[in-house]
N, C-alpha and C. Protein backbone atom coordinates (compact mmCIF):
# COMPACT_ATOMS: atom_id res chain seq x y z
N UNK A 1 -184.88 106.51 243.17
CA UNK A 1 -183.80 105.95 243.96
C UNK A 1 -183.07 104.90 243.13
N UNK A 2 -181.60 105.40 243.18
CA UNK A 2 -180.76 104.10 242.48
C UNK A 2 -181.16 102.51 243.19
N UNK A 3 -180.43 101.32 242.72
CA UNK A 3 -180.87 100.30 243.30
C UNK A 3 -179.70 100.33 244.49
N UNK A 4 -180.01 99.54 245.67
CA UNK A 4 -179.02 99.33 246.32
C UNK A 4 -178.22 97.75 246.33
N UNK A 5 -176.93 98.02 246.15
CA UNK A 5 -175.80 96.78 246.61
C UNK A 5 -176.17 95.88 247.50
N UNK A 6 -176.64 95.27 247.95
CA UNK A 6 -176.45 94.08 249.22
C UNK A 6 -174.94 94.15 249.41
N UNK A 7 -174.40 94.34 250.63
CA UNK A 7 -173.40 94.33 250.70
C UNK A 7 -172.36 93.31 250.85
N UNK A 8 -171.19 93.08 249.82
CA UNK A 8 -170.65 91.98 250.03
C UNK A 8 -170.81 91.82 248.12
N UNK A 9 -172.03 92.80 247.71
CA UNK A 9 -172.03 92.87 246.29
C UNK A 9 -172.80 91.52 245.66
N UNK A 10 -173.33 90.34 246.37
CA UNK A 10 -173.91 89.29 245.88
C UNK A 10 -175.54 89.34 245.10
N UNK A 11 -176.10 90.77 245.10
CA UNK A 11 -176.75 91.25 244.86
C UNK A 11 -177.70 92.36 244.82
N UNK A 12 -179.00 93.11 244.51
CA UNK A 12 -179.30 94.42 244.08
C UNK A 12 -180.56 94.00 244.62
N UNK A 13 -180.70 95.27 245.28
CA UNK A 13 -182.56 95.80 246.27
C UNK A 13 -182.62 97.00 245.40
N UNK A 14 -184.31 97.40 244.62
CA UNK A 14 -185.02 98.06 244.11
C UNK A 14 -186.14 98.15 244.48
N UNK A 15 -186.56 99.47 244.42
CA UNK A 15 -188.47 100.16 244.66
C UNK A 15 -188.25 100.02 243.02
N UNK A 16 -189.38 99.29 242.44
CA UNK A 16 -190.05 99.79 241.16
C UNK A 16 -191.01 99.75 240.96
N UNK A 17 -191.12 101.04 240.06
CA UNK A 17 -192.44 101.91 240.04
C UNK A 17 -193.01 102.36 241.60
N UNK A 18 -192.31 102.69 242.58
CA UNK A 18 -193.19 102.43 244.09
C UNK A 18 -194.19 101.55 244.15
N UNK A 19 -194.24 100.32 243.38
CA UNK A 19 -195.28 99.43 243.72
C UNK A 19 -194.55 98.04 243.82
N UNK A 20 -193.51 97.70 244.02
CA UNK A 20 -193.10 96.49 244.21
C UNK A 20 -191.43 96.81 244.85
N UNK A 21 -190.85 95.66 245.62
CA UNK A 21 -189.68 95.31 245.32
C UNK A 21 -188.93 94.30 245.10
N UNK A 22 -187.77 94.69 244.38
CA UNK A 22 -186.79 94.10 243.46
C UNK A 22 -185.89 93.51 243.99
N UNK A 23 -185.64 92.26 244.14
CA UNK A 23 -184.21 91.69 245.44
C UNK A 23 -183.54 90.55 243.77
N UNK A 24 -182.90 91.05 243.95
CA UNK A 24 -181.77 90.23 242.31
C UNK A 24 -180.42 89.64 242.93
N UNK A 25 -180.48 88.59 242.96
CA UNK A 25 -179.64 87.75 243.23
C UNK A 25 -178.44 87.68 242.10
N UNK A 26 -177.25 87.84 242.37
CA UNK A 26 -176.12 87.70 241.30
C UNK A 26 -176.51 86.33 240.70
N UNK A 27 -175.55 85.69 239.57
CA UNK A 27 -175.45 84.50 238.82
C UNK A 27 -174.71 83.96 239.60
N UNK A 28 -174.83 82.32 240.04
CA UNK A 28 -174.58 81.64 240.96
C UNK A 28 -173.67 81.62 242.09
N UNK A 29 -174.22 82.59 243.00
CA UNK A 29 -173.81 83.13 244.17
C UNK A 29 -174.40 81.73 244.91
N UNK A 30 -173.70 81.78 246.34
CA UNK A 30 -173.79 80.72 247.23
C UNK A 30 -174.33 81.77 248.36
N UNK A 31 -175.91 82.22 249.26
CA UNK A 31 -176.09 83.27 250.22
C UNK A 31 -176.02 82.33 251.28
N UNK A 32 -174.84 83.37 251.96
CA UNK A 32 -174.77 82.82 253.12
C UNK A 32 -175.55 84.16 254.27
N UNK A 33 -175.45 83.39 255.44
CA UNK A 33 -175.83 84.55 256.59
C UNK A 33 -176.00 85.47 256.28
N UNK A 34 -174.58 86.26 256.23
CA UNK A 34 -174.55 87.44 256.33
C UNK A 34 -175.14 88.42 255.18
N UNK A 35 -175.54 87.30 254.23
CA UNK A 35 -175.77 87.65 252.59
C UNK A 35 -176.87 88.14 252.92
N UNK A 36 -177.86 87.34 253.51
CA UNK A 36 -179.17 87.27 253.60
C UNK A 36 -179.15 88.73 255.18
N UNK A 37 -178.60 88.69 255.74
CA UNK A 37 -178.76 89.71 256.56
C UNK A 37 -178.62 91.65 255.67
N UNK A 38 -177.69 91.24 255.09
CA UNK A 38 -177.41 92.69 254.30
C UNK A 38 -178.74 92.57 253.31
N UNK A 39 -179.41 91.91 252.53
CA UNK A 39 -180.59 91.97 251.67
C UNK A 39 -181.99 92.28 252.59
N UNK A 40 -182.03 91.41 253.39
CA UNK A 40 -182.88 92.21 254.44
C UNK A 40 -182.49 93.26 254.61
N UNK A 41 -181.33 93.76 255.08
CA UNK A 41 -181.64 95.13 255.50
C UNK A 41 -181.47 96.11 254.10
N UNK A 42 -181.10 95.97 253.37
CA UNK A 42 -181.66 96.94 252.23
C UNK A 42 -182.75 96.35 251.96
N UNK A 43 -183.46 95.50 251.95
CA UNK A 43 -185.16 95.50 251.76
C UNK A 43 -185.89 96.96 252.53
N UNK A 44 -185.46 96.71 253.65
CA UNK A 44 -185.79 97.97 254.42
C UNK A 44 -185.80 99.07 254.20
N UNK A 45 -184.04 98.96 253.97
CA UNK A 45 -183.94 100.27 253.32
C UNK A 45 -185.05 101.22 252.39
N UNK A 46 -184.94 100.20 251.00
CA UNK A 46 -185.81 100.38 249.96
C UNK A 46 -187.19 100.94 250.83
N UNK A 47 -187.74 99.76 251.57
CA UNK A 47 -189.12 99.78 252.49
C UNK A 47 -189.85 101.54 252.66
N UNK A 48 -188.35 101.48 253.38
CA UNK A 48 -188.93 103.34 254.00
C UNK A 48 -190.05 103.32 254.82
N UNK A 49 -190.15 102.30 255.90
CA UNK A 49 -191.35 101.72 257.05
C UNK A 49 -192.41 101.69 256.15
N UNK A 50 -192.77 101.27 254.84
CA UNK A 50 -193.61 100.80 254.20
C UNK A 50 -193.17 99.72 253.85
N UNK A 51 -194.58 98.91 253.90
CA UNK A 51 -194.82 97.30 253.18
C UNK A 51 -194.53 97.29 251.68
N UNK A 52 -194.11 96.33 250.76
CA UNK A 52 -194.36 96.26 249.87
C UNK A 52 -194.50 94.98 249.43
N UNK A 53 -195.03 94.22 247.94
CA UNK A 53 -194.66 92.73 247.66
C UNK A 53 -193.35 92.88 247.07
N UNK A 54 -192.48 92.08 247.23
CA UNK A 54 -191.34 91.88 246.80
C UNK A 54 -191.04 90.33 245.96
N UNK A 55 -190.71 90.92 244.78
CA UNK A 55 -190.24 89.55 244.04
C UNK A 55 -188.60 89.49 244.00
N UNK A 56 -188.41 88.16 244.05
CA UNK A 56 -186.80 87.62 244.65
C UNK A 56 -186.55 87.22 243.23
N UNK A 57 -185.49 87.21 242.72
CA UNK A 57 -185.05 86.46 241.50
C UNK A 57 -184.31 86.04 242.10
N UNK A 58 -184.24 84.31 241.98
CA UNK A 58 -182.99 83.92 242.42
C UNK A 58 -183.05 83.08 241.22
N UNK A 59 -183.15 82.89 239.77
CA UNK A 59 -183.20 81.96 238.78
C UNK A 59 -181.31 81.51 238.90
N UNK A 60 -181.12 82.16 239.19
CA UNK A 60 -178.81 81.52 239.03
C UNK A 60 -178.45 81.55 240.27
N UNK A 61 -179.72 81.28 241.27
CA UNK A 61 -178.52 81.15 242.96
C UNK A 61 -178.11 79.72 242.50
N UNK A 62 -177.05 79.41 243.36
CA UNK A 62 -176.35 78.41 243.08
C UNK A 62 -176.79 77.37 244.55
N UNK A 63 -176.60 77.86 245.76
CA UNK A 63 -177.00 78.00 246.90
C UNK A 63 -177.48 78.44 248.44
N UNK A 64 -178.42 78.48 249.32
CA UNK A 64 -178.67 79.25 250.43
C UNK A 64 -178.88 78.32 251.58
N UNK A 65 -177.79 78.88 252.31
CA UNK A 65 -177.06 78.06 253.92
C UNK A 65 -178.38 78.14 254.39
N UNK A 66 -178.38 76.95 255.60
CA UNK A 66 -179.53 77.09 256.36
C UNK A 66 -179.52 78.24 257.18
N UNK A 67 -178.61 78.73 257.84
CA UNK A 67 -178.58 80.14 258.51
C UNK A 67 -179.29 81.11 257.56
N UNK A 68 -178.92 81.26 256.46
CA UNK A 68 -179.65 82.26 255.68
C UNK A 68 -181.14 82.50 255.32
N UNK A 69 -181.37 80.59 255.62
CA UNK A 69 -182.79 80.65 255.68
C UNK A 69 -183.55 80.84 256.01
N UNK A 70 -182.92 80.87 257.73
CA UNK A 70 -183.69 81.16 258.93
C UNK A 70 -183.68 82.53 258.55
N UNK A 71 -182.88 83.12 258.24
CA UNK A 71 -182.96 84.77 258.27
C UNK A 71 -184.37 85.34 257.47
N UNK A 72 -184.33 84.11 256.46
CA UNK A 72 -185.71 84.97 255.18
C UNK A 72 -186.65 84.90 256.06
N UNK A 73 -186.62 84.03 257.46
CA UNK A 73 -188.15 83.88 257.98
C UNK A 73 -188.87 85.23 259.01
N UNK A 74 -187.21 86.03 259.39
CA UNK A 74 -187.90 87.07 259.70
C UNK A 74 -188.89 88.67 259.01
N UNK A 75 -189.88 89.04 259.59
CA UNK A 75 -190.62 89.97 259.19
C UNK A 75 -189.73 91.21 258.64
N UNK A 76 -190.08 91.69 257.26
CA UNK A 76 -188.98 92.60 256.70
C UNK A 76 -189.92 93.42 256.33
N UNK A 77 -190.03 94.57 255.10
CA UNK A 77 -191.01 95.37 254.37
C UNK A 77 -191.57 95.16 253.26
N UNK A 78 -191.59 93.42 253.56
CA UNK A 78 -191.95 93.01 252.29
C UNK A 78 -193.78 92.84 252.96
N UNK A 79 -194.74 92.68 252.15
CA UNK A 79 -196.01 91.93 252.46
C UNK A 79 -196.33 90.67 251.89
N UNK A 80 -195.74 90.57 250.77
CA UNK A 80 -195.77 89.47 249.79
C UNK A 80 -194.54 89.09 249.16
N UNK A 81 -193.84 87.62 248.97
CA UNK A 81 -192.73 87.15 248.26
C UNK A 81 -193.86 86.49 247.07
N UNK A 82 -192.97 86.93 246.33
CA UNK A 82 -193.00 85.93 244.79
C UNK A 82 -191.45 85.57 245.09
N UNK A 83 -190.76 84.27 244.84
CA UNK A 83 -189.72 83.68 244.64
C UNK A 83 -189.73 83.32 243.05
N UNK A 84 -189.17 83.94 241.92
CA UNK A 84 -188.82 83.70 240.76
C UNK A 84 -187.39 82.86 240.58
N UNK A 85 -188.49 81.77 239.87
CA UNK A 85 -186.89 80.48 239.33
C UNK A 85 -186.84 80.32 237.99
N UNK A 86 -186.24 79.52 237.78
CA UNK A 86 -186.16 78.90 236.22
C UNK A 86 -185.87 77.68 235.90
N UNK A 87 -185.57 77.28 237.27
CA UNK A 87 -184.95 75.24 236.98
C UNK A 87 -185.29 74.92 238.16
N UNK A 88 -185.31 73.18 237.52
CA UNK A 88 -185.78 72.31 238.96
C UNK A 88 -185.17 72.91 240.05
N UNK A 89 -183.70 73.38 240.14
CA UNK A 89 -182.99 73.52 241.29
C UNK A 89 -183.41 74.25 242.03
N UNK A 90 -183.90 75.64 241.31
CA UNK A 90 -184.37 76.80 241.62
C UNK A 90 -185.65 76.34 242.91
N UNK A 91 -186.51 75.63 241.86
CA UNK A 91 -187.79 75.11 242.83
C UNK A 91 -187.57 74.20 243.87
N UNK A 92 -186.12 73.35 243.65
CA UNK A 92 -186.27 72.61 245.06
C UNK A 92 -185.65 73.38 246.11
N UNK A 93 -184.36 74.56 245.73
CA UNK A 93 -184.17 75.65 246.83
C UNK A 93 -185.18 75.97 247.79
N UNK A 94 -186.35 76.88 246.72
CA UNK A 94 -187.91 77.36 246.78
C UNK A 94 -188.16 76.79 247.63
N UNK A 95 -188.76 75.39 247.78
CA UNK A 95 -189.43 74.16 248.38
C UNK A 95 -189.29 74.16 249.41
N UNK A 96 -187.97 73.55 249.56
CA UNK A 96 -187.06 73.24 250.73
C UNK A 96 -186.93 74.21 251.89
N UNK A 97 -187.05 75.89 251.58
CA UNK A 97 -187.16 76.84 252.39
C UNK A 97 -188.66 77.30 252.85
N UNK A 98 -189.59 76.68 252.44
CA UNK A 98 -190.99 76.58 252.71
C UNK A 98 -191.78 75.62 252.99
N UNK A 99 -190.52 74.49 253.10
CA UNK A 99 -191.43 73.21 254.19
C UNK A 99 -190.45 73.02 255.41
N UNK A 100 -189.66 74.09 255.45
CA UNK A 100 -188.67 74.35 256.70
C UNK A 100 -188.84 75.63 257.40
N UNK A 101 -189.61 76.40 257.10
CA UNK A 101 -189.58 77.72 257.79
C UNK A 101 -190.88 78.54 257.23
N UNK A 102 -191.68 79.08 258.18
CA UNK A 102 -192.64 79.76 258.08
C UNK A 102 -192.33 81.18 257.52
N UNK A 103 -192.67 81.66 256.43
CA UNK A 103 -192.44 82.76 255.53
C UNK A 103 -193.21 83.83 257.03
N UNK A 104 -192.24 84.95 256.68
CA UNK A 104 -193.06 86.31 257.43
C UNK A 104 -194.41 86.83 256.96
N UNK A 105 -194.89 86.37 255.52
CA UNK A 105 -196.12 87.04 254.55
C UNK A 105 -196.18 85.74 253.70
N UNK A 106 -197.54 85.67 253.00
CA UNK A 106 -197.26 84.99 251.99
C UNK A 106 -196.13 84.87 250.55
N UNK A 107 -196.32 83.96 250.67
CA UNK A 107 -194.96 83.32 249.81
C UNK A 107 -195.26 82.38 248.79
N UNK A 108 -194.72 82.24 247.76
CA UNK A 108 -195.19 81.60 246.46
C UNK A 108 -193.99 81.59 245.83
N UNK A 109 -193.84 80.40 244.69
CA UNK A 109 -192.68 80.33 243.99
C UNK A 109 -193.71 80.35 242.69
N UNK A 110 -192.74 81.01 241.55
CA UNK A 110 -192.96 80.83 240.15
C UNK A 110 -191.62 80.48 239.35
N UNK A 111 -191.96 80.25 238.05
CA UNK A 111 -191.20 80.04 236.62
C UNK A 111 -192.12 81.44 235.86
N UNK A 112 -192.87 81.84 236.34
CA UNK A 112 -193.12 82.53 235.46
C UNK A 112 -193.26 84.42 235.56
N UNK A 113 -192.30 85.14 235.24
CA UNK A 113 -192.33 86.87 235.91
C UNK A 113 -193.76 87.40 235.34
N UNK A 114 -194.71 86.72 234.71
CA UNK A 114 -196.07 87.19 234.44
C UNK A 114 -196.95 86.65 235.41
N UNK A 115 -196.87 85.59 235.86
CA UNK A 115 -197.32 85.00 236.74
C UNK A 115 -197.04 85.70 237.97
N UNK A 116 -196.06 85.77 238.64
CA UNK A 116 -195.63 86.41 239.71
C UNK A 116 -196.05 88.04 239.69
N UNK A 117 -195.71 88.39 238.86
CA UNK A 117 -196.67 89.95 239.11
C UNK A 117 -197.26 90.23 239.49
N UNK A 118 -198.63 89.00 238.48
CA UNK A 118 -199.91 89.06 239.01
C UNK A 118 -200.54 88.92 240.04
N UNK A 119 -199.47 87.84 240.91
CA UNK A 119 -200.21 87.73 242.24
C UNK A 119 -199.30 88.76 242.96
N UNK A 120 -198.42 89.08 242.95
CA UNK A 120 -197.71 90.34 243.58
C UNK A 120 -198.79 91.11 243.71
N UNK A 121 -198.97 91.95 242.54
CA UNK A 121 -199.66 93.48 242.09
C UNK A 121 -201.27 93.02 242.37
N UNK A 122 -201.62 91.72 242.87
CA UNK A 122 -202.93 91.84 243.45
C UNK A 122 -203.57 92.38 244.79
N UNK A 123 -204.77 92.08 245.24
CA UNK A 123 -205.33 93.05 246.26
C UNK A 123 -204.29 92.65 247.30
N UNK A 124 -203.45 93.40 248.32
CA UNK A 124 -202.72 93.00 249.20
C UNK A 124 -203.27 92.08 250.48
N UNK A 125 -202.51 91.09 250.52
CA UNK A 125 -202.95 89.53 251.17
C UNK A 125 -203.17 90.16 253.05
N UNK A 126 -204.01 89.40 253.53
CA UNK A 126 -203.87 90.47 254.91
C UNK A 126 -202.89 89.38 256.16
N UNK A 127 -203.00 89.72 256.60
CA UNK A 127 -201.61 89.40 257.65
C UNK A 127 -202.82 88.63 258.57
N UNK A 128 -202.35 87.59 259.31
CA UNK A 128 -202.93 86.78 260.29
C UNK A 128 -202.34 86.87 261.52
């Protein structure tokens, strides 16, 4: 499967390898609402009523509205977020959306895409 557009074009949903997915945030895009509503729903898409861990690159968001935030908190086809950054900003985005809103699955921020794999591609975390 090609990747899909988020619509509005602010960024790209991928299955890779069928063992993860891929949510790629453009270079310093501002997600608003509706941003975050179209990425959810191609998460889904991708999903195909299967779970998967999904790693987020957002290393060049620039910013994400509180509406949008609320949106990440609903249950999607993800089982697991890795949030991939690269700068303080990145991590206080990260932060800030995880001492404000209860993730749907576990959730974790990294600097590092080796790091994040690993706990991605580990035994799948169980749901409470």
């Amino acid at each position: 499967m090609e990747p899909i557009t988020v619509k509005g074009g602010k960024g790209t949903v991928d299955l890779k390898d069928g063992r993860y997915i891929h949510l790629v945030w453009n270079r310093s895009v501002r997600i608003e609402v509706d941003d975050a509503l179209s990425a959810m729903e191609a998460v889904n898409v991708v999903g195909d009523g299967s779970e998967f861990p999904m790693l987020v690159d957002m290393a060049t968001t620039e910013s994400v509205s509180r509406q949008a935030r609320a949106v990440f908190s609903i249950p999607c086809a993800a089982s697991r977020i890795a949030l991939l950054g690269s700068s303080p900003v990145d991590r206080v985005l990260a932060n800030f959306f995880l001492s404000l809103h209860v993730p749907p699955c576990p959730t974790r921020f990294f600097t590092s895409r080796g790091d994040a794999m690993a706990w991605l591609l580990e035994e799948p975390a169980k749901r409470l």
